[in-house]
PDB file of N, CA and C in Angstrom:
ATOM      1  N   UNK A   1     -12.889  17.092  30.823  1.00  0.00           N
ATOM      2  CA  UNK A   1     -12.632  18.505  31.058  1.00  0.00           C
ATOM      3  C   UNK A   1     -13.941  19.195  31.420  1.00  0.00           C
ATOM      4  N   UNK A   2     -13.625  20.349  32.062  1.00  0.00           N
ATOM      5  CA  UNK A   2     -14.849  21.193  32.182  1.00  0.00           C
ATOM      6  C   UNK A   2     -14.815  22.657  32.605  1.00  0.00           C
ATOM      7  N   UNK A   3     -15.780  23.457  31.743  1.00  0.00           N
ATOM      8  CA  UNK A   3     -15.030  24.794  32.157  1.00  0.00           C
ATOM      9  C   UNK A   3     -14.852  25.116  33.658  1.00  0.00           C
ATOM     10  N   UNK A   4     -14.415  26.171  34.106  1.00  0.00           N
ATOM     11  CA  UNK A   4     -14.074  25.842  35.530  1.00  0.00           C
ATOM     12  C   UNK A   4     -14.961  27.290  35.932  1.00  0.00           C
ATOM     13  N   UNK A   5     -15.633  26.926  37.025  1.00  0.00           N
ATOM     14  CA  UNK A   5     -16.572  28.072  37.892  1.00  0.00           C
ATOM     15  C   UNK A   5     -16.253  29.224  38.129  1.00  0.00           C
ATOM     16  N   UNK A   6     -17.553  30.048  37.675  1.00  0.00           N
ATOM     17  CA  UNK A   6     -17.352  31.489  37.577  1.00  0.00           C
ATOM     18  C   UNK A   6     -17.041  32.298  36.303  1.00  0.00           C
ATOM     19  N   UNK A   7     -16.445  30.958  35.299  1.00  0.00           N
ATOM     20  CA  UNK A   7     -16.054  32.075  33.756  1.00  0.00           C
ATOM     21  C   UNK A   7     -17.575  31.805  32.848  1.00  0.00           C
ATOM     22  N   UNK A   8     -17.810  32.850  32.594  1.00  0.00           N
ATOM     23  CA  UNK A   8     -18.733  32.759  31.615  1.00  0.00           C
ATOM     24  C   UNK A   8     -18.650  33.236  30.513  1.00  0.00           C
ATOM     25  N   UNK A   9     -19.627  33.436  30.014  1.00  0.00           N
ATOM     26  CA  UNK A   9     -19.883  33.844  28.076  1.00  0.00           C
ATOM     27  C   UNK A   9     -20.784  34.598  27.977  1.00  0.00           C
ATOM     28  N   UNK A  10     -20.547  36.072  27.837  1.00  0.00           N
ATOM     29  CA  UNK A  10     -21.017  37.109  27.521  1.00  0.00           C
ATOM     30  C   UNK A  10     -21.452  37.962  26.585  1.00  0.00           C
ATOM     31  N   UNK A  11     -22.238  38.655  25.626  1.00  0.00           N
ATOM     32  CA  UNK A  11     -21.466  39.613  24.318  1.00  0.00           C
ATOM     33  C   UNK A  11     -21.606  40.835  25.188  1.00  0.00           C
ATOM     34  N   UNK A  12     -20.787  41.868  24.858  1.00  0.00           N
ATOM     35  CA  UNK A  12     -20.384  42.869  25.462  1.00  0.00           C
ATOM     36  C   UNK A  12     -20.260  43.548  24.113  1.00  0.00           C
ATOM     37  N   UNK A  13     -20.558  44.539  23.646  1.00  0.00           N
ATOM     38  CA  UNK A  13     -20.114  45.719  22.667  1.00  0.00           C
ATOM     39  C   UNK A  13     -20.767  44.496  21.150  1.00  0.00           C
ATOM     40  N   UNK A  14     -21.336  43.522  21.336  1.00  0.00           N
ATOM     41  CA  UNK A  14     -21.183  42.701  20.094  1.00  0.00           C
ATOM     42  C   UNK A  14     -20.906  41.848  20.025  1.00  0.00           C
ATOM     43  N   UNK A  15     -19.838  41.498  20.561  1.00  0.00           N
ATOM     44  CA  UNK A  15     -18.716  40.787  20.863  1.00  0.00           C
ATOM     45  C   UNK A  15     -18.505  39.672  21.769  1.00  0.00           C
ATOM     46  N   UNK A  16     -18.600  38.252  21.932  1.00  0.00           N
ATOM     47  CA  UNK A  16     -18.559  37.054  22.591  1.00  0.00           C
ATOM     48  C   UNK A  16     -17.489  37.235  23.222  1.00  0.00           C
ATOM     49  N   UNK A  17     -17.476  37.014  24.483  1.00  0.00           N
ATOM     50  CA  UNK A  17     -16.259  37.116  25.320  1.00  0.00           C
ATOM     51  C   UNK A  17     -16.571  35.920  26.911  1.00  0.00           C
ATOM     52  N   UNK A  18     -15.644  35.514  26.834  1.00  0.00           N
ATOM     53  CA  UNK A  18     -15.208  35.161  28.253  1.00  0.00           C
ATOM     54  C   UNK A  18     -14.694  35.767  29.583  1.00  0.00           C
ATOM     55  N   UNK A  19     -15.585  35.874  30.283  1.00  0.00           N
ATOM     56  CA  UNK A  19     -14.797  36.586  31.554  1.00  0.00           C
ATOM     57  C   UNK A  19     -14.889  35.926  32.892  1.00  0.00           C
ATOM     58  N   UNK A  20     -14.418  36.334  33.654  1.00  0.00           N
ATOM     59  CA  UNK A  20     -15.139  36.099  35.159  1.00  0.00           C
ATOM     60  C   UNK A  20     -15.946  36.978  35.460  1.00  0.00           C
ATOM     61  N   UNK A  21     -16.614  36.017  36.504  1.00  0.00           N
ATOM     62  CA  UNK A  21     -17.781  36.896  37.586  1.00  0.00           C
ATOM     63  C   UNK A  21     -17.077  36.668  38.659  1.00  0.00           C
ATOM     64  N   UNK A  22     -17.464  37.826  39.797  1.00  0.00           N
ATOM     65  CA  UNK A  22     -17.426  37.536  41.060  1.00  0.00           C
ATOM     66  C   UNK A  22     -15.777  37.893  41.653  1.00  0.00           C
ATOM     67  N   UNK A  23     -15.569  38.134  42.484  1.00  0.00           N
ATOM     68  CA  UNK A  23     -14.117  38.612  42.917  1.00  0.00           C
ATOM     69  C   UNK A  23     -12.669  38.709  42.157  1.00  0.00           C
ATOM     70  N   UNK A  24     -13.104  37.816  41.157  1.00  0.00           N
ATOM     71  CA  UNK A  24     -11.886  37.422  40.539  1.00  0.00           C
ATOM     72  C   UNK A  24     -11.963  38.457  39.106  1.00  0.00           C
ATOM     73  N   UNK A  25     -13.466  39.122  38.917  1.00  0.00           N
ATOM     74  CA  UNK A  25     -13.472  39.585  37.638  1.00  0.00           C
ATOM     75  C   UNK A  25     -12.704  41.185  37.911  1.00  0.00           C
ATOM     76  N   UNK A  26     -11.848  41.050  38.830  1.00  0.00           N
ATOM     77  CA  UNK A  26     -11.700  42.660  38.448  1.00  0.00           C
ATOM     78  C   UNK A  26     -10.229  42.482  38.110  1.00  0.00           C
ATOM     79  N   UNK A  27      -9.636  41.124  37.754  1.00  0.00           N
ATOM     80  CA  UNK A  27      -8.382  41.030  36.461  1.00  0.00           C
ATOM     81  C   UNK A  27      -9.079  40.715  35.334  1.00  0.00           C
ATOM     82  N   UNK A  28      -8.907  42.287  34.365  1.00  0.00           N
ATOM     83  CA  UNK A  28      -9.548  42.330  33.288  1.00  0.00           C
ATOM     84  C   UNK A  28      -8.735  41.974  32.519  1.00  0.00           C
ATOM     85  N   UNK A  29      -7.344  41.058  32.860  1.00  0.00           N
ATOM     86  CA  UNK A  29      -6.462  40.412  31.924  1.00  0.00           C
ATOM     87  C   UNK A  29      -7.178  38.871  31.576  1.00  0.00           C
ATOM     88  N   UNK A  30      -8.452  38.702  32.301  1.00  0.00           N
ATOM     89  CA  UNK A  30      -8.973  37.305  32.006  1.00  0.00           C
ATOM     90  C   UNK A  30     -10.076  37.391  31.173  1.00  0.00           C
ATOM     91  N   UNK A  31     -10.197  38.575  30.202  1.00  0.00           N
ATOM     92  CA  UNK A  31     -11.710  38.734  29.241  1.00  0.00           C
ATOM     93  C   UNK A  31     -11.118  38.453  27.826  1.00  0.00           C
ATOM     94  N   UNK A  32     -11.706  37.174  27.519  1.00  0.00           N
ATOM     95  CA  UNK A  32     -11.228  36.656  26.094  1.00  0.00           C
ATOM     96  C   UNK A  32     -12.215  36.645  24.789  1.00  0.00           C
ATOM     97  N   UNK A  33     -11.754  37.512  24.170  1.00  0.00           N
ATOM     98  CA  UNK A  33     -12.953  37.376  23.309  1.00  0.00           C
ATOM     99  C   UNK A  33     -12.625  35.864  22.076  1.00  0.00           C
ATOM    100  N   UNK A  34     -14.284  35.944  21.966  1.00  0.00           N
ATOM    101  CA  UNK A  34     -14.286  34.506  21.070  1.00  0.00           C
ATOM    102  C   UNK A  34     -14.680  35.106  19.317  1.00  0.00           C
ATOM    103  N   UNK A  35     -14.540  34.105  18.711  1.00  0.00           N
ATOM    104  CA  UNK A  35     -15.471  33.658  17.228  1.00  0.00           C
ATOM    105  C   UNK A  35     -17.134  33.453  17.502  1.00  0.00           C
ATOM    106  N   UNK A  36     -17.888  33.543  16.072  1.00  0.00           N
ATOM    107  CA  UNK A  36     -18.408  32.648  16.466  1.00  0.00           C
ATOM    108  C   UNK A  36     -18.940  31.095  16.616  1.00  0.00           C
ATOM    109  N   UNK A  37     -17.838  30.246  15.881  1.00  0.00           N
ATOM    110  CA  UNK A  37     -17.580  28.851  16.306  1.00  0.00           C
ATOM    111  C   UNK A  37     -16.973  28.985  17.537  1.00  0.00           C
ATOM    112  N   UNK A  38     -15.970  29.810  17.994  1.00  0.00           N
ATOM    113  CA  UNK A  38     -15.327  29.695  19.448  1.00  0.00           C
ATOM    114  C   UNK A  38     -16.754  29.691  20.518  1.00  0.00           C
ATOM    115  N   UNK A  39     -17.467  31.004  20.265  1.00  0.00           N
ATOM    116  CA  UNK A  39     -18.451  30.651  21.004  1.00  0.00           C
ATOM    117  C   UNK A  39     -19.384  29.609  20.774  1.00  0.00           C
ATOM    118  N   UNK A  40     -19.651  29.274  19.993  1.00  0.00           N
ATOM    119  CA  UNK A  40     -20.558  28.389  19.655  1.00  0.00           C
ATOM    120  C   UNK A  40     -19.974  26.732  20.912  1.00  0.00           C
ATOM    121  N   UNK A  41     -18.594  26.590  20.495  1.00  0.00           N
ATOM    122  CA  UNK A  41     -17.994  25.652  21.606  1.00  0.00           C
ATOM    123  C   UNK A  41     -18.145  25.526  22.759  1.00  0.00           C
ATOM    124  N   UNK A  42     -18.323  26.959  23.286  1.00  0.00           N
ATOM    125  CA  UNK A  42     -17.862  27.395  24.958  1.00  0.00           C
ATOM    126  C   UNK A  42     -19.408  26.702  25.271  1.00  0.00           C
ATOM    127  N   UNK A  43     -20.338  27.470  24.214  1.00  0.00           N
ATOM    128  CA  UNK A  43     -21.896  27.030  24.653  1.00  0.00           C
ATOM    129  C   UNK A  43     -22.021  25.256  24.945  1.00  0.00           C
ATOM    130  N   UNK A  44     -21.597  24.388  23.630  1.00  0.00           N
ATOM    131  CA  UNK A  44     -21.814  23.193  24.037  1.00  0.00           C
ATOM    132  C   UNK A  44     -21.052  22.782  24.586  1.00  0.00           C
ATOM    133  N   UNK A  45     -20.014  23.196  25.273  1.00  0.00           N
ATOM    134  CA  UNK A  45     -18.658  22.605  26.484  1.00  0.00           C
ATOM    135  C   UNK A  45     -19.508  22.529  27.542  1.00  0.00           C
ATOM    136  N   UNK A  46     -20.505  24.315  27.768  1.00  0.00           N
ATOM    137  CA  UNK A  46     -21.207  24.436  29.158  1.00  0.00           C
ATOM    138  C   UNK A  46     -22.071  23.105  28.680  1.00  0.00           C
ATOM    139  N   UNK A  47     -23.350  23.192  28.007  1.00  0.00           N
ATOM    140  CA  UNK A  47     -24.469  21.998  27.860  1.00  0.00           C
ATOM    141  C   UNK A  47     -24.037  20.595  28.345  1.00  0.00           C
ATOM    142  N   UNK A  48     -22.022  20.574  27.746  1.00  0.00           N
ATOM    143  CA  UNK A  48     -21.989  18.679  27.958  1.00  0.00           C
ATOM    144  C   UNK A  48     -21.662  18.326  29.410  1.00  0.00           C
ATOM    145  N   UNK A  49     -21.283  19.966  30.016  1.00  0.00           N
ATOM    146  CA  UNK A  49     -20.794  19.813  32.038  1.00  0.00           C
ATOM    147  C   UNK A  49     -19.288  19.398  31.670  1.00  0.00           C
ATOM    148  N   UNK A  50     -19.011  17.961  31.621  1.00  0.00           N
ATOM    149  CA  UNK A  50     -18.024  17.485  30.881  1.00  0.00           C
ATOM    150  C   UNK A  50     -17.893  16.986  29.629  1.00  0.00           C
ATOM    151  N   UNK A  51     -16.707  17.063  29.349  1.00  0.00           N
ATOM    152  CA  UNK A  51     -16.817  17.212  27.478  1.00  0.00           C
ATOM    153  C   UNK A  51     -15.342  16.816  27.015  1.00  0.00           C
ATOM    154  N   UNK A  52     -15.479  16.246  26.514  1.00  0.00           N
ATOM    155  CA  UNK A  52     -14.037  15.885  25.277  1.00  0.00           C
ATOM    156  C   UNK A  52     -13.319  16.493  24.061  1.00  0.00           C
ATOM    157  N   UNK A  53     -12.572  16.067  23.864  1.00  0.00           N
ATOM    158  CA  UNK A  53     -12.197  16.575  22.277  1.00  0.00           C
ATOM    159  C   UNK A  53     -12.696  15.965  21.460  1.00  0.00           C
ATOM    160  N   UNK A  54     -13.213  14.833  21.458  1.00  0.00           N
ATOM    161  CA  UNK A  54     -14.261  13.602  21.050  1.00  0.00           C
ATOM    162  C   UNK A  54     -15.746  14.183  21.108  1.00  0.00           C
ATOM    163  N   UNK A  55     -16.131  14.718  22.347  1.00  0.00           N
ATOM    164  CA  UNK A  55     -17.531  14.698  22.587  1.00  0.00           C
ATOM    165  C   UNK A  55     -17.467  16.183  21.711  1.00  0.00           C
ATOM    166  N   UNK A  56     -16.638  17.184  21.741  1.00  0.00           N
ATOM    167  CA  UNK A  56     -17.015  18.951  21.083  1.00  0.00           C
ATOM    168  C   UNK A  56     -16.640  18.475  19.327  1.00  0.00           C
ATOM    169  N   UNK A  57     -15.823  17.572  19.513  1.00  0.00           N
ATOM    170  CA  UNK A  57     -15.387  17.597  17.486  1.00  0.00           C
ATOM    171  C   UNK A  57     -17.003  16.955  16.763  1.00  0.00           C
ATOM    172  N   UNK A  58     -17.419  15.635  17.662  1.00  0.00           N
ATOM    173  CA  UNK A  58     -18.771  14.990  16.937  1.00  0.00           C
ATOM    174  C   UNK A  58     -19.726  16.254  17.004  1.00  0.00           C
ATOM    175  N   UNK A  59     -19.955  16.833  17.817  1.00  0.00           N
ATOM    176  CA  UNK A  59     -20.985  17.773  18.029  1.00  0.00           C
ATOM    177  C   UNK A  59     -20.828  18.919  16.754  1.00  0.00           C
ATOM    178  N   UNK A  60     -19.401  19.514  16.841  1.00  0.00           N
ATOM    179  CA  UNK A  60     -19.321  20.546  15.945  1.00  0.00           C
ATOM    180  C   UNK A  60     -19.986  20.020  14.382  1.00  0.00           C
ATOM    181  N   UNK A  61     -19.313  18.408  14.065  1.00  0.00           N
ATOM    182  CA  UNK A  61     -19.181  17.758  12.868  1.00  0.00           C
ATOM    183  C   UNK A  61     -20.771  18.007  12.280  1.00  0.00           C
ATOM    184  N   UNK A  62     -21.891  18.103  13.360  1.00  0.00           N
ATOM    185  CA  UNK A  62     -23.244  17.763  13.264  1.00  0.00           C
ATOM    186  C   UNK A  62     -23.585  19.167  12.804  1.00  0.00           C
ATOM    187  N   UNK A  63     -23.534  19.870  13.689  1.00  0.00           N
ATOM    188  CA  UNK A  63     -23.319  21.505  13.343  1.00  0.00           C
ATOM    189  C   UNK A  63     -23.183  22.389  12.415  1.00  0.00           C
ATOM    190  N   UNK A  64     -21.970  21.658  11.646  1.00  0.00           N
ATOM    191  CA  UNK A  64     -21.046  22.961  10.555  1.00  0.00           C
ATOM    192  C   UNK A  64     -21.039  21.765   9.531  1.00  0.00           C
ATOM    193  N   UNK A  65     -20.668  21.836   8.470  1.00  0.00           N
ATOM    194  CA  UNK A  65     -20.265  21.269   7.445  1.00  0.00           C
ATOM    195  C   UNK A  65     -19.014  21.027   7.386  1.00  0.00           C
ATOM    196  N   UNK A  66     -18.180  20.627   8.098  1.00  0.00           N
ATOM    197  CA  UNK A  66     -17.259  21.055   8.282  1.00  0.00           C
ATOM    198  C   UNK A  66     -16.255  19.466   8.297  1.00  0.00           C
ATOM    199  N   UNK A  67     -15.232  18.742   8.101  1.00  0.00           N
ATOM    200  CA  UNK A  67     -14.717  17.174   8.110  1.00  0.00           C
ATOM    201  C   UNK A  67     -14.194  17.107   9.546  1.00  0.00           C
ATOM    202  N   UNK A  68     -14.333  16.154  10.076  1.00  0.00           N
ATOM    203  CA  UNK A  68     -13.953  15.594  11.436  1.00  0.00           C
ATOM    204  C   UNK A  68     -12.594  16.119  12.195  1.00  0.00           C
ATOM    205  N   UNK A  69     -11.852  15.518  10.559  1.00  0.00           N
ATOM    206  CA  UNK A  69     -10.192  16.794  10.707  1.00  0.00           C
ATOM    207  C   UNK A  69     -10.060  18.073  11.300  1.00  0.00           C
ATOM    208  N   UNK A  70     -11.026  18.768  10.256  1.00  0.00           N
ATOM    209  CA  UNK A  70     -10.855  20.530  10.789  1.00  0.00           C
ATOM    210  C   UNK A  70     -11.548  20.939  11.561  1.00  0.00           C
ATOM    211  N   UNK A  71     -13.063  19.724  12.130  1.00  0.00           N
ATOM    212  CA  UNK A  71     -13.416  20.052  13.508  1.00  0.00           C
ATOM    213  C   UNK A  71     -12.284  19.578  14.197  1.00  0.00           C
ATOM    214  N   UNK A  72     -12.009  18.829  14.606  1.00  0.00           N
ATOM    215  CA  UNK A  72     -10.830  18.511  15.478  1.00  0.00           C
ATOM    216  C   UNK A  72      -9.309  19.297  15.900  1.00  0.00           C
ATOM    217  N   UNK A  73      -9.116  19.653  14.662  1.00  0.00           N
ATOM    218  CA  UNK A  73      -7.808  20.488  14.532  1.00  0.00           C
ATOM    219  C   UNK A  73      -8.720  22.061  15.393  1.00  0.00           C
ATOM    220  N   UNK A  74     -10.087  22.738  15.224  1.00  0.00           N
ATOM    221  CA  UNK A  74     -10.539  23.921  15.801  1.00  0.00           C
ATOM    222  C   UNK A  74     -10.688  23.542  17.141  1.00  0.00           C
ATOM    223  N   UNK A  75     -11.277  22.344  17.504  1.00  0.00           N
ATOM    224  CA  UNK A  75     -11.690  22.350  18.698  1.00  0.00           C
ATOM    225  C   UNK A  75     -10.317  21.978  19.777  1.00  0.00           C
ATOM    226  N   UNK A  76      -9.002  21.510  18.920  1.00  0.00           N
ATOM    227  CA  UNK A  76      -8.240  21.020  20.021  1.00  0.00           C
ATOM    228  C   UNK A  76      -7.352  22.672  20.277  1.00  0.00           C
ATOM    229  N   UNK A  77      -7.531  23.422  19.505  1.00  0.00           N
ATOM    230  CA  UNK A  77      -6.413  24.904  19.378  1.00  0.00           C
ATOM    231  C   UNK A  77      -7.215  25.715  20.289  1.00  0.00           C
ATOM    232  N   UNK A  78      -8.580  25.751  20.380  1.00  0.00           N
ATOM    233  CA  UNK A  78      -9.249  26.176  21.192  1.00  0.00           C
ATOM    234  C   UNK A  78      -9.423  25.787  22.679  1.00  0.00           C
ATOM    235  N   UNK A  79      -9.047  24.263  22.388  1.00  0.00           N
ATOM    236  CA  UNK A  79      -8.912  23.825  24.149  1.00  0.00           C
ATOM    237  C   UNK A  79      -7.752  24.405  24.371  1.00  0.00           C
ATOM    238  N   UNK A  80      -6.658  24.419  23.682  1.00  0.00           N
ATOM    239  CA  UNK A  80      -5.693  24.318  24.319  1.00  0.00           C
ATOM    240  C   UNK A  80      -5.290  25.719  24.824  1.00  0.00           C
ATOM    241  N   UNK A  81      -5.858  27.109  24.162  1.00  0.00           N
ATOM    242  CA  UNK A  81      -5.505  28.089  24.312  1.00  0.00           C
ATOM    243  C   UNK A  81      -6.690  28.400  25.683  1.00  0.00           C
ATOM    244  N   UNK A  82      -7.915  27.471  25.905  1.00  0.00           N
ATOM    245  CA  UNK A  82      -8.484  27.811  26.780  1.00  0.00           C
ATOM    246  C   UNK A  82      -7.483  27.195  28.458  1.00  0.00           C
ATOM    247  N   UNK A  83      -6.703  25.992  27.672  1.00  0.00           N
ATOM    248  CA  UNK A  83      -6.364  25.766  29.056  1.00  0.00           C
ATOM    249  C   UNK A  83      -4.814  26.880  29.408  1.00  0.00           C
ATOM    250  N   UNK A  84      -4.350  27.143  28.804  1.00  0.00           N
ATOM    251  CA  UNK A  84      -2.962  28.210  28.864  1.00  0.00           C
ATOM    252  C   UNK A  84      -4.131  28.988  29.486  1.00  0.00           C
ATOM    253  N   UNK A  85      -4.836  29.611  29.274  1.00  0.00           N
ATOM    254  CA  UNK A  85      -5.596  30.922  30.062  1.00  0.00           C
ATOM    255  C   UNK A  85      -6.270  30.620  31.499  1.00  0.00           C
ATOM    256  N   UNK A  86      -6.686  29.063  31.653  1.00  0.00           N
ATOM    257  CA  UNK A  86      -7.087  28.570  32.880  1.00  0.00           C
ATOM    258  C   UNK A  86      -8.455  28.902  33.210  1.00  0.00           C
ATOM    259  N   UNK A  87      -8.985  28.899  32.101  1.00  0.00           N
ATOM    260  CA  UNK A  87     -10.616  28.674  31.674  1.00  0.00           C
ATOM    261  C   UNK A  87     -11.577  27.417  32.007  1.00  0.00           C
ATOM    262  N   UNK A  88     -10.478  26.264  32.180  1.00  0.00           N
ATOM    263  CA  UNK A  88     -11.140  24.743  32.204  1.00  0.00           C
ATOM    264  C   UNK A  88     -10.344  24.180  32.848  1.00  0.00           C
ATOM    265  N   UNK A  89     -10.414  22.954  33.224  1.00  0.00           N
ATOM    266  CA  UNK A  89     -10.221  22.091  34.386  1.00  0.00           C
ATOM    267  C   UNK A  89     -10.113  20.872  33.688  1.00  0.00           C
ATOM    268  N   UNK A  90      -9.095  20.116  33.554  1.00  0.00           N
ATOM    269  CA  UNK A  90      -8.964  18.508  33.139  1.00  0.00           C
ATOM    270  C   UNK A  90      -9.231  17.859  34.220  1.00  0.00           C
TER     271      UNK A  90
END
């Protein structure tokens, strides 16, 4: 997977958000705001280019204190709501 060109990661008001740049940003139905583990993800999704549910759960695991499980269970609810929004690219 990989996020798909043009959405980036912003804070705006505070606030971590996803939006577009560039022609497409003026549907302000595409500005998603994050956590900050959500953001924390988006950051190492961009770093890995391509990235897994494998490659973001080990990474988080290193990260947070957190068991492989409930990285896994965050990072797959988060892909998945990133791909319903059409944020990333399989």
């Amino acid at each position: 997977m990989r996020i798909k060109k043009d959405f980036v990661l912003r804070e705006v008001c505070g606030e971590n958000v996803i939006m577009c740049e560039g022609l497409k940003a003026i549907d302000f139905r595409k500005i998603l705001a994050l956590n900050k583990s959500a953001a924390w993800i988006w950051k190492e999704a961009q770093v890995q280019g391509d990235f897994t549910i494998e490659s973001l759960t080990e990474r988080l695991c290193e990260e947070y204190d957190v068991t492989a499980e409930e990285a896994r269970s965050c990072v797959t609810d988060i892909l998945e709501k990133w791909d319903k929004e059409g944020v990333i690219e399989k």
